[in-house]
N, C-alpha and C. Protein backbone atom coordinates (compact mmCIF):
# COMPACT_ATOMS: atom_id res chain seq x y z
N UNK A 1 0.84 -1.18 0.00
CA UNK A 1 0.00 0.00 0.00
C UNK A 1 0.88 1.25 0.00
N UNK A 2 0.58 1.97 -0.96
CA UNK A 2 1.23 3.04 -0.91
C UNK A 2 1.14 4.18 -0.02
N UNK A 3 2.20 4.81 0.74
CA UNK A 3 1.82 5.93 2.05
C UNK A 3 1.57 7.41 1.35
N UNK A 4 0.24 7.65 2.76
CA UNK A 4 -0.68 8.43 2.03
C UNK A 4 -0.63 9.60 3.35
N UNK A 5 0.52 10.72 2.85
CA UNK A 5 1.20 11.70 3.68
C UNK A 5 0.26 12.81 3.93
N UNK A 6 -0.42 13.19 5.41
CA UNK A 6 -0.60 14.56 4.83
C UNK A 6 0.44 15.73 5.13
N UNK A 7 -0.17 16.63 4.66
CA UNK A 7 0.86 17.77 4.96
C UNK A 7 1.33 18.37 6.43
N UNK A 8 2.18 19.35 6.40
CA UNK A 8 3.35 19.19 7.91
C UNK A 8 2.01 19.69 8.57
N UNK A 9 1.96 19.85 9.79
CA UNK A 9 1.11 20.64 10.48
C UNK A 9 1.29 22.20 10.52
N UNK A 10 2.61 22.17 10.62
CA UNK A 10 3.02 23.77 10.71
C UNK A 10 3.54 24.49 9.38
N UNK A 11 2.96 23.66 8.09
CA UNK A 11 4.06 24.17 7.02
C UNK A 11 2.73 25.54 6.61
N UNK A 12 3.67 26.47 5.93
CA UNK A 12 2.73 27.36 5.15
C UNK A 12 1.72 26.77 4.11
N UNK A 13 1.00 28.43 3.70
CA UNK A 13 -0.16 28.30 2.85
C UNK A 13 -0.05 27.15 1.74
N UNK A 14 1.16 27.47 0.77
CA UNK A 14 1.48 26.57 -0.05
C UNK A 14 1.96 25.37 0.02
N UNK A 15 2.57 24.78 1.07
CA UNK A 15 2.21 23.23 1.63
C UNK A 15 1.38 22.76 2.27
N UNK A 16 0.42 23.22 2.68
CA UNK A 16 -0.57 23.10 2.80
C UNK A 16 -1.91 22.37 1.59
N UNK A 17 -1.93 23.36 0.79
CA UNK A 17 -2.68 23.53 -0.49
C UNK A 17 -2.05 22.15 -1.12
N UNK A 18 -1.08 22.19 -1.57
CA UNK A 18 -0.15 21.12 -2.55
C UNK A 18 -0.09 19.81 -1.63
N UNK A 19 0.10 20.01 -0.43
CA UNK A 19 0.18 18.42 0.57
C UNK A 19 -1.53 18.19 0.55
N UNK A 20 -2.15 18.51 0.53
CA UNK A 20 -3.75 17.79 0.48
C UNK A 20 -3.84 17.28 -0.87
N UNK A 21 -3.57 18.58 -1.72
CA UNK A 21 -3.72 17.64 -3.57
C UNK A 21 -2.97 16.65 -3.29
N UNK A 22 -1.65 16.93 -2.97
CA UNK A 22 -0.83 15.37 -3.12
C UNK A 22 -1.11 14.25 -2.82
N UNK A 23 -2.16 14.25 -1.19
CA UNK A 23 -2.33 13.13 -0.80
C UNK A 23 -4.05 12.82 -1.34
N UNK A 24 -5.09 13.75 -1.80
CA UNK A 24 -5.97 13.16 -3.13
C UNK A 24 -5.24 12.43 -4.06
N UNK A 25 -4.72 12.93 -4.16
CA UNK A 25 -4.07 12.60 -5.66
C UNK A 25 -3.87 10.84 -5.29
N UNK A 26 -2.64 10.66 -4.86
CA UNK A 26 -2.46 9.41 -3.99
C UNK A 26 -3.58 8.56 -3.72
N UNK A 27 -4.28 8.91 -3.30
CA UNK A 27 -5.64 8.19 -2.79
C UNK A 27 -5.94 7.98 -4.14
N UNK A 28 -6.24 8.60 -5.54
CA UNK A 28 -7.08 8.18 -6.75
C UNK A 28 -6.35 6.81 -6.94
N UNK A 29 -4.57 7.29 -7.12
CA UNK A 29 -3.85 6.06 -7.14
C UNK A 29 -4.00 4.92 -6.92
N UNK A 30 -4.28 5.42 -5.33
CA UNK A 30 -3.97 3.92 -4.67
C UNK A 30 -5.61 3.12 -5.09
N UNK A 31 -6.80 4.01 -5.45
CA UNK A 31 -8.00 3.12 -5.47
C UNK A 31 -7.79 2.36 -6.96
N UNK A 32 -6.64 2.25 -7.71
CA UNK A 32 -6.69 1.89 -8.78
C UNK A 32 -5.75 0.82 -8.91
N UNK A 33 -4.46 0.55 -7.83
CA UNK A 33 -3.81 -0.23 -7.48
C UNK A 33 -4.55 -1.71 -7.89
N UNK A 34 -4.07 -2.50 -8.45
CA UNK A 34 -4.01 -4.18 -8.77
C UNK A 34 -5.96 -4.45 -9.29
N UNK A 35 -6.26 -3.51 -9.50
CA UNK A 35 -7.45 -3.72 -10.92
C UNK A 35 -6.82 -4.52 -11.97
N UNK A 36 -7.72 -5.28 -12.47
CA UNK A 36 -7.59 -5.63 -13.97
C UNK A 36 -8.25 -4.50 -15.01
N UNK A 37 -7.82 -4.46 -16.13
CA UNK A 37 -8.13 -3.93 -17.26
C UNK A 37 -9.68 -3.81 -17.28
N UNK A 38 -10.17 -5.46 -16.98
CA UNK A 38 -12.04 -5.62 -17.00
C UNK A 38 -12.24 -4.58 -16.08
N UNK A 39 -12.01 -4.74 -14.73
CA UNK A 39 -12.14 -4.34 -13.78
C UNK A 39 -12.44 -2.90 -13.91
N UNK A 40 -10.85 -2.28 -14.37
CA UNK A 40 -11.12 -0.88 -14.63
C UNK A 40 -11.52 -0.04 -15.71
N UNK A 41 -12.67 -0.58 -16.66
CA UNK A 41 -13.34 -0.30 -17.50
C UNK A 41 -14.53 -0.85 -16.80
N UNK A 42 -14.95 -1.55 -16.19
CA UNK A 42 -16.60 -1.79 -15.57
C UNK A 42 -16.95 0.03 -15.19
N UNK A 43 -18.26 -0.22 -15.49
CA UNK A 43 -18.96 1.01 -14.72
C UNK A 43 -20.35 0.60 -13.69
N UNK A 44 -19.78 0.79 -12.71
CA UNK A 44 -20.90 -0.78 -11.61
C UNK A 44 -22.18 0.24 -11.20
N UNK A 45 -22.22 1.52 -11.93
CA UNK A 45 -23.41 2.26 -11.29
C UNK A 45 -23.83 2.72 -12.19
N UNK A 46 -25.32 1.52 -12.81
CA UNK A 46 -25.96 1.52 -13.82
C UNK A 46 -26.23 3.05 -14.89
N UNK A 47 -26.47 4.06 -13.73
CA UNK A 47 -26.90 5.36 -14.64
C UNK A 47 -25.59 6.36 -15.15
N UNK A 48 -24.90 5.21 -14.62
CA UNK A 48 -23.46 6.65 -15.14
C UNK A 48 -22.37 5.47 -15.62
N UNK A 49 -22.86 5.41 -17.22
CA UNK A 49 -21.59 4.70 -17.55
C UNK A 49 -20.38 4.52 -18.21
N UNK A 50 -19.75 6.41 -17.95
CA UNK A 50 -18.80 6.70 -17.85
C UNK A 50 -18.31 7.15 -16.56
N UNK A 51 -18.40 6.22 -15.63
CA UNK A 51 -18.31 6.18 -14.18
C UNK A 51 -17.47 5.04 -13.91
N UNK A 52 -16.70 4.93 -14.45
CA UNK A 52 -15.30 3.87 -14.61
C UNK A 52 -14.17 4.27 -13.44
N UNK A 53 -13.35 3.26 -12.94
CA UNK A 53 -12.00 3.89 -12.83
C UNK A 53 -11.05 4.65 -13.70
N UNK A 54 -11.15 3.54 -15.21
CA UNK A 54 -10.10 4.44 -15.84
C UNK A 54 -10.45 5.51 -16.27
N UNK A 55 -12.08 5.97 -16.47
CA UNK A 55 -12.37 7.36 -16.89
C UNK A 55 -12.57 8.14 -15.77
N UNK A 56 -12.26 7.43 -14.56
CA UNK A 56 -12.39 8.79 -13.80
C UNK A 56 -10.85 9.32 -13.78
N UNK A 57 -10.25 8.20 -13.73
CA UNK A 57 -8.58 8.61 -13.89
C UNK A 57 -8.06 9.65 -14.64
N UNK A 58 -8.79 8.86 -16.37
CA UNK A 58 -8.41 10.30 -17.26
C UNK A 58 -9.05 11.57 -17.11
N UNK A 59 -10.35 11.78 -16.33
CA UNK A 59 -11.26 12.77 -16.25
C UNK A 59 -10.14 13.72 -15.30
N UNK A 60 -9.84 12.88 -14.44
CA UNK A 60 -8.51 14.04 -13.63
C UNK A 60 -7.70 14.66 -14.25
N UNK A 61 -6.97 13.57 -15.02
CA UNK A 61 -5.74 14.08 -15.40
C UNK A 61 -5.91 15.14 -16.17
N UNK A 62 -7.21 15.44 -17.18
CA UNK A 62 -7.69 16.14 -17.68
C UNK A 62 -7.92 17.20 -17.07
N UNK A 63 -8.67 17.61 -16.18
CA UNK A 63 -9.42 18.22 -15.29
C UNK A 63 -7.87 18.99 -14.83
N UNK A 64 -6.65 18.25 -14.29
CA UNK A 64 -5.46 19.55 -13.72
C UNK A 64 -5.33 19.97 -15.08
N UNK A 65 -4.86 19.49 -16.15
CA UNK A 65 -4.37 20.14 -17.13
C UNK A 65 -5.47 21.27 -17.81
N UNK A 66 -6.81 21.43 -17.67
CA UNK A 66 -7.44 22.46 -17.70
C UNK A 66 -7.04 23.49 -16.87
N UNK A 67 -6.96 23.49 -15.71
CA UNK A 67 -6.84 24.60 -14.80
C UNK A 67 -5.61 25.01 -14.85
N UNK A 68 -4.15 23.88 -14.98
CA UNK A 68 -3.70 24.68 -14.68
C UNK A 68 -2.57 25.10 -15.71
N UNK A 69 -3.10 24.69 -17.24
CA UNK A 69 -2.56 25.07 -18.54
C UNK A 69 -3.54 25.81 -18.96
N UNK A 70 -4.42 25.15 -19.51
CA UNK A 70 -5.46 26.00 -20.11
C UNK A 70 -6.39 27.55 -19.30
N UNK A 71 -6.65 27.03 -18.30
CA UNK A 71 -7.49 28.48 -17.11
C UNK A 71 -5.99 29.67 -16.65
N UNK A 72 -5.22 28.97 -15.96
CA UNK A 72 -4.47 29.45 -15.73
C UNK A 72 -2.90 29.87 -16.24
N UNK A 73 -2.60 29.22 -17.35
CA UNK A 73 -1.27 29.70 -18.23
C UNK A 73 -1.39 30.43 -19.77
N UNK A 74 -3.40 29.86 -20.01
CA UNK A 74 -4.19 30.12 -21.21
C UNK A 74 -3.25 29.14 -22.32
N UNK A 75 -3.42 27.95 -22.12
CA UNK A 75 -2.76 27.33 -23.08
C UNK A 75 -4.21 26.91 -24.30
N UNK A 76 -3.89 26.16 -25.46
CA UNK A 76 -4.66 26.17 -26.43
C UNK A 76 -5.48 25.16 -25.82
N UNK A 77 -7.02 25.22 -25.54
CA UNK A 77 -8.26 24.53 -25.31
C UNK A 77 -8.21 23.37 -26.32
N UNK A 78 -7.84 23.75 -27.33
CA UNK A 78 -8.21 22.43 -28.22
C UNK A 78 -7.28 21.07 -27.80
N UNK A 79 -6.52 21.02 -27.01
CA UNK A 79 -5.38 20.08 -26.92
C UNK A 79 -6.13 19.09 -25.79
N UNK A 80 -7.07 19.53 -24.77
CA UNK A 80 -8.17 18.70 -23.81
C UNK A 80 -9.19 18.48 -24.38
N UNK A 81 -10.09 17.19 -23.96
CA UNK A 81 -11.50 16.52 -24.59
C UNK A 81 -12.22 17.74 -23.78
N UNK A 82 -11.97 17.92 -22.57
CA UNK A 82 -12.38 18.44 -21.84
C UNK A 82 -13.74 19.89 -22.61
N UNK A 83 -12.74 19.78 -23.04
CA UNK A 83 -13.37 21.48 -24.13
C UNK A 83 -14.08 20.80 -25.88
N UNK A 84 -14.26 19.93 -25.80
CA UNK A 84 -15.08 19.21 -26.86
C UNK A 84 -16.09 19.65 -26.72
N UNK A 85 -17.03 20.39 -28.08
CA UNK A 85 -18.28 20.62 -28.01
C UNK A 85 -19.10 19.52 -28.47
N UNK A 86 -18.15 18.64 -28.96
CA UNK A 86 -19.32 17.46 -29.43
C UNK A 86 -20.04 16.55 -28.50
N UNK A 87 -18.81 16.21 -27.67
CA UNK A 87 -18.92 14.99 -26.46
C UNK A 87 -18.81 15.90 -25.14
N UNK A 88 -19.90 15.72 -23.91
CA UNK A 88 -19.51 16.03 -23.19
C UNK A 88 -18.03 15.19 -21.96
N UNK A 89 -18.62 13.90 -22.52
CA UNK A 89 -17.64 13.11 -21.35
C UNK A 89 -16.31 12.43 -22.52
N UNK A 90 -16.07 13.69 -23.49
CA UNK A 90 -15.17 13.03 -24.04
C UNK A 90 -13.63 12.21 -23.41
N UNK A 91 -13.82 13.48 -21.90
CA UNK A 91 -12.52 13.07 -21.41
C UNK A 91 -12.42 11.93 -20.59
N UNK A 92 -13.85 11.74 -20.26
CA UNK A 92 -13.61 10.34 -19.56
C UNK A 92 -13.86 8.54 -20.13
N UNK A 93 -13.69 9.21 -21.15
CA UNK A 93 -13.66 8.05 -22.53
C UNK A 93 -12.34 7.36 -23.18
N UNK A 94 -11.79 6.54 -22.83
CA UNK A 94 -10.71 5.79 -22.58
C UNK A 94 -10.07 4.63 -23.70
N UNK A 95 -11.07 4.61 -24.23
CA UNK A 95 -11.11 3.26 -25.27
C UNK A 95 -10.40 2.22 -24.55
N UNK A 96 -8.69 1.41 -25.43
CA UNK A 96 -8.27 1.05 -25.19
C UNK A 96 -7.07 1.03 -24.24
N UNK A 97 -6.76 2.37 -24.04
CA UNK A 97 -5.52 2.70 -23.21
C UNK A 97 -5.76 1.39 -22.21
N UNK A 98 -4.17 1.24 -21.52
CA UNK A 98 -4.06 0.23 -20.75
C UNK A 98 -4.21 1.56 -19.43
N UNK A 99 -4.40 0.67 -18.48
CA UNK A 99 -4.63 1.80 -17.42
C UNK A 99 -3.31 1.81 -16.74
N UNK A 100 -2.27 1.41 -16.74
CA UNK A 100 -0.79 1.50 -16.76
C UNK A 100 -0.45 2.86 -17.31
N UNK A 101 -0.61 2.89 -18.47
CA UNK A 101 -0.39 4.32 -19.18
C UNK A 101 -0.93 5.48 -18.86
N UNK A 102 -2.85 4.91 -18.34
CA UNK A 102 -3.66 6.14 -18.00
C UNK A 102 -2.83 6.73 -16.57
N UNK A 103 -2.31 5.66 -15.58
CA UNK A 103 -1.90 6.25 -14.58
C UNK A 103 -0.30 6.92 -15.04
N UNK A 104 0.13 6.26 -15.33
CA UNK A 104 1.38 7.48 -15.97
C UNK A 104 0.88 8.85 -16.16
N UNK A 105 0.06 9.08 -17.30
CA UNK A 105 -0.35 10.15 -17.91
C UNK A 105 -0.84 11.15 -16.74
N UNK A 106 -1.37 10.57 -15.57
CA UNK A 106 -1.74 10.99 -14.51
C UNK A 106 -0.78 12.09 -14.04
N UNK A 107 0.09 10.61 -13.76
CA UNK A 107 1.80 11.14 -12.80
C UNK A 107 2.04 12.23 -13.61
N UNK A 108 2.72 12.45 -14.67
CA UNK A 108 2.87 13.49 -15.71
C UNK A 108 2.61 14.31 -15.56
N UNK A 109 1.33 14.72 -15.39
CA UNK A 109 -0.37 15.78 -15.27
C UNK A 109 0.08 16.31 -13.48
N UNK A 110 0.25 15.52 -13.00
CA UNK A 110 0.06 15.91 -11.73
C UNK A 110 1.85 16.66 -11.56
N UNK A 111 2.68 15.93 -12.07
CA UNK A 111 4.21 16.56 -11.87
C UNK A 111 4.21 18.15 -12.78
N UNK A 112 3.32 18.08 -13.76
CA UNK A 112 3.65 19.19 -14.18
C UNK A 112 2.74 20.17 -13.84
N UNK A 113 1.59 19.92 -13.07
CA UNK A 113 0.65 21.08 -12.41
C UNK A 113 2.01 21.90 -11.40
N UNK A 114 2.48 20.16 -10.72
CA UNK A 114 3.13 20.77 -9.20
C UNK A 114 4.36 22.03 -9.73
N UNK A 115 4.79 21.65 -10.94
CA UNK A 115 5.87 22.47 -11.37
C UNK A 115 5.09 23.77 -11.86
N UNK A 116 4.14 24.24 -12.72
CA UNK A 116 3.72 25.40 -12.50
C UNK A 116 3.60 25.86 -10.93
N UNK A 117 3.00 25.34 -10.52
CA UNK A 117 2.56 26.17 -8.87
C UNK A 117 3.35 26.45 -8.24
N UNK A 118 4.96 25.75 -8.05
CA UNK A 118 5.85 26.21 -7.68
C UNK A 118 6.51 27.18 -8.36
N UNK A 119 6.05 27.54 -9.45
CA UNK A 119 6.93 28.68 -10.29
C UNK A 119 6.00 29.94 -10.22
N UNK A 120 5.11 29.66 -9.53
CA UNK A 120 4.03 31.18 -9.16
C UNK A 120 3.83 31.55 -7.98
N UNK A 121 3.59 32.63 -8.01
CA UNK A 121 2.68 33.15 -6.57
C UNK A 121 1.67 32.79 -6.50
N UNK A 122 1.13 32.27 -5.03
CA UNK A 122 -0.61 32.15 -4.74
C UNK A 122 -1.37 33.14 -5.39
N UNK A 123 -0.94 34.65 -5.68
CA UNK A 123 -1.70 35.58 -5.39
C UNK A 123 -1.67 35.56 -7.42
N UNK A 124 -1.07 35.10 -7.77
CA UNK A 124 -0.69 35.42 -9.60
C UNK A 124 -2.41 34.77 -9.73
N UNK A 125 -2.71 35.71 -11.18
CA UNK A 125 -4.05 35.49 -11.77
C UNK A 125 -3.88 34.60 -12.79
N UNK A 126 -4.72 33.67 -13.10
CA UNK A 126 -4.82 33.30 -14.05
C UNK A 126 -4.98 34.04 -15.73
N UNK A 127 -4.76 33.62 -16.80
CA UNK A 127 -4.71 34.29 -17.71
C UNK A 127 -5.36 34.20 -18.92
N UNK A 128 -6.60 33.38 -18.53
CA UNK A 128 -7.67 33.04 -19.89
C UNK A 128 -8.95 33.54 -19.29
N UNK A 129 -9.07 34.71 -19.85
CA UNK A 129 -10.40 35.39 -19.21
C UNK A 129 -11.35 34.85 -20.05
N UNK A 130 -11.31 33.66 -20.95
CA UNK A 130 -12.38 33.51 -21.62
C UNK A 130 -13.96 32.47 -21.05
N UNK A 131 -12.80 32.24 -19.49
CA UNK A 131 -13.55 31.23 -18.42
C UNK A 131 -14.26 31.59 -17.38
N UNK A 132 -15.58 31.50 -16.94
CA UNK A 132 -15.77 32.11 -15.72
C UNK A 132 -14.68 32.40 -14.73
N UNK A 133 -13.50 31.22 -14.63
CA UNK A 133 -12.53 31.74 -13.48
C UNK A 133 -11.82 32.22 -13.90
N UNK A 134 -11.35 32.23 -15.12
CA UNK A 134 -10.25 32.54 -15.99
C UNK A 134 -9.04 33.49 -15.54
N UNK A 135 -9.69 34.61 -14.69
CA UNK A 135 -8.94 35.45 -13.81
C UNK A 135 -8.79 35.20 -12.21
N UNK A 136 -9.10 34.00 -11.58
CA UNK A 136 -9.04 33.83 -10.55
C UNK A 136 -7.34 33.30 -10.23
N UNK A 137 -7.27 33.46 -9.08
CA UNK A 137 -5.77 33.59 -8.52
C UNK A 137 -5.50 31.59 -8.60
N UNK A 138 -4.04 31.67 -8.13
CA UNK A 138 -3.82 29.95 -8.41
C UNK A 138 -4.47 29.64 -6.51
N UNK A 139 -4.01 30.32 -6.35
CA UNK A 139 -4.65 29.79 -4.54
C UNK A 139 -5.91 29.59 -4.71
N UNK A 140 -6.66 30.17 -5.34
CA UNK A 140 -8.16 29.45 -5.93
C UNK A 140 -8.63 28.34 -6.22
N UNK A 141 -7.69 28.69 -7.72
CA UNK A 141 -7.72 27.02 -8.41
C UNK A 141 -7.36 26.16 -7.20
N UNK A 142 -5.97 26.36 -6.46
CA UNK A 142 -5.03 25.12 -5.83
C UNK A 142 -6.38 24.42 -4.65
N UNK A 143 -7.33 25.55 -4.26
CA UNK A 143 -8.17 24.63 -3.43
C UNK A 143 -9.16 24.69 -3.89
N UNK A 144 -9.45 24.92 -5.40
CA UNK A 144 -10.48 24.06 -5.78
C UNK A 144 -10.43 22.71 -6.21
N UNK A 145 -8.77 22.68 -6.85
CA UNK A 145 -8.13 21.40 -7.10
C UNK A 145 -8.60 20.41 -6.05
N UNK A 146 -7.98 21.15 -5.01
CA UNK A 146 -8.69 19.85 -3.68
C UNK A 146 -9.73 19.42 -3.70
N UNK A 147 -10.39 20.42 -3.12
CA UNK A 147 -11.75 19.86 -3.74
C UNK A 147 -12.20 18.80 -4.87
N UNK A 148 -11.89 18.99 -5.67
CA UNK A 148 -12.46 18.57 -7.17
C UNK A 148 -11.65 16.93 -7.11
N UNK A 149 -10.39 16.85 -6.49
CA UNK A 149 -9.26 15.28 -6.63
C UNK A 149 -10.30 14.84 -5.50
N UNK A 150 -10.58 15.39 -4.20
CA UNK A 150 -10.89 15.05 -2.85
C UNK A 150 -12.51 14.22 -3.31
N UNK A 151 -13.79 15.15 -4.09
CA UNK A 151 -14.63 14.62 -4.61
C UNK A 151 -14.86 13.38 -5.29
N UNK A 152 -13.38 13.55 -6.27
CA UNK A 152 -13.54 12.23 -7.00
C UNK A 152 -12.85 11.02 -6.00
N UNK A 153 -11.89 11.30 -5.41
CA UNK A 153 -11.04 10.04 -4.56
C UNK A 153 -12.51 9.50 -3.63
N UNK A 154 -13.47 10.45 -3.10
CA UNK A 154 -14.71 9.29 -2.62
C UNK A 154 -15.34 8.75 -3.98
N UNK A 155 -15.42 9.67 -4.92
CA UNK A 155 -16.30 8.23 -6.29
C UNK A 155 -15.38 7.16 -6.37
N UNK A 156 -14.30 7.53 -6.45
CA UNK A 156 -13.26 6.45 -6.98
C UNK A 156 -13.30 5.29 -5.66
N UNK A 157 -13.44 5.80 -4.10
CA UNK A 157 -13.58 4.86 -3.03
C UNK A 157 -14.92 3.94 -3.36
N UNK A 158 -15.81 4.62 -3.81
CA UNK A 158 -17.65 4.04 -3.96
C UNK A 158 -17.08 3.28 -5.13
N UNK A 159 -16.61 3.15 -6.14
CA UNK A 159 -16.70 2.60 -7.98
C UNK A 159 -15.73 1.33 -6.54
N UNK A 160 -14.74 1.75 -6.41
CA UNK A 160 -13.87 0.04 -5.90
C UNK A 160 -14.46 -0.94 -5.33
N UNK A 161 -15.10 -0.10 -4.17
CA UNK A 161 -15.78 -0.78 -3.19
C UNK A 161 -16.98 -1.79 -4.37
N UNK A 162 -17.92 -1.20 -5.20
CA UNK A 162 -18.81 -1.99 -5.76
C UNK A 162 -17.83 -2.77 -6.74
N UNK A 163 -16.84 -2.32 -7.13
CA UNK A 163 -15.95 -3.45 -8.06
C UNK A 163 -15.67 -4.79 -7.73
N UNK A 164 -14.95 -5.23 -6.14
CA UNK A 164 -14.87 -5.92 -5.59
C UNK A 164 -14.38 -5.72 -4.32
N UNK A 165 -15.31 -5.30 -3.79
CA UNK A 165 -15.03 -5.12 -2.41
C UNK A 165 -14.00 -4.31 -1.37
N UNK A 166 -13.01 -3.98 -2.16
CA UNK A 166 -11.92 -3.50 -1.32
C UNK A 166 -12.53 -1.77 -0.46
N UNK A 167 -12.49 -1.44 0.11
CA UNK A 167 -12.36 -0.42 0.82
C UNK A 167 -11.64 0.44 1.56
N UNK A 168 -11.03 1.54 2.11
CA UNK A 168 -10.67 1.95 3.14
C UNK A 168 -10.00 3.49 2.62
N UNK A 169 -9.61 4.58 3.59
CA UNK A 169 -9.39 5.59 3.52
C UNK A 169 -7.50 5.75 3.40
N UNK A 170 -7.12 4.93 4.02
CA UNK A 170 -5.85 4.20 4.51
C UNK A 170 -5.41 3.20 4.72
């Protein structure tokens, strides 16, 4: 089982913010740990069936690289499903990827959010005003991030648990 750190007690704003994503983050991980392929393509909750592990996986990885390329560096929208007008759940649509790769792509996503945020100020604005947040600060995003990893790490706890049973927070 992989250890699932939280942040110092006494560290500042910004370890703070980044030690909670980190240890969401971790948690999506670890609910994806020793699935099979079947496994993590089932969607065990009949009305949502792009309610997968591996699409919730890619829905993340997706989901930082919106905020914090696209909302916040204004990188080109077209490069995420995310921003597909055709499909809404394009991003959590997976086909064949092995979920080996999806979690790489993760790691990736998540190493290179952490490397913007360390290269900014909390207080720096984002730079795609074409988004409702578009101008909101990264200390924004960084705990909405939480939020948003923290939300899915309980779907991702509920999808395992009905997968086969496994459970726990830790």
């Amino acid at each position: 089982m992989p250890e699932h750190t939280r942040p110092p007690f006494d560290g500042d704003e910004r370890a703070q913010l980044v030690g909670w994503l980190d240890l969401q983050r971790s948690i999506v991980r670890w609910k994806c740990a020793g699935l099979s392929e079947a496994a993590a393509r089932r969607a065990p909750l009949p009305t949502s069936p792009v309610m997968t592990m591996a699409g919730l996986l890619s829905h993340l990885r997706w989901t930082e690289h919106g905020w914090f390329e696209i909302i916040f560096l204004d990188a080109d929208p077209a490069t995420n499903p995310q921003y597909s007008s055709e499909d809404d759940d394009a991003d959590w649509r997976v086909g064949d990827t092995p979920l080996a790769d999806l979690l790489a792509g993760y790691e990736r996503q998540c190493a290179r959010s952490n490397e913007i945020i360390a290269a900014h100020p909390l207080d720096a604005r984002a730079h795609n005003a074409a988004y409702r947040a578009g101008t909101g600060s990264l200390r924004w995003i960084l705990a909405h991030m939480v939020e948003e990893t923290a939300r899915h790490a309980g779907h991702a706890d509920i999808v395992r648990e009905l997968l086969d049973g496994r459970r726990g927070y830790y």
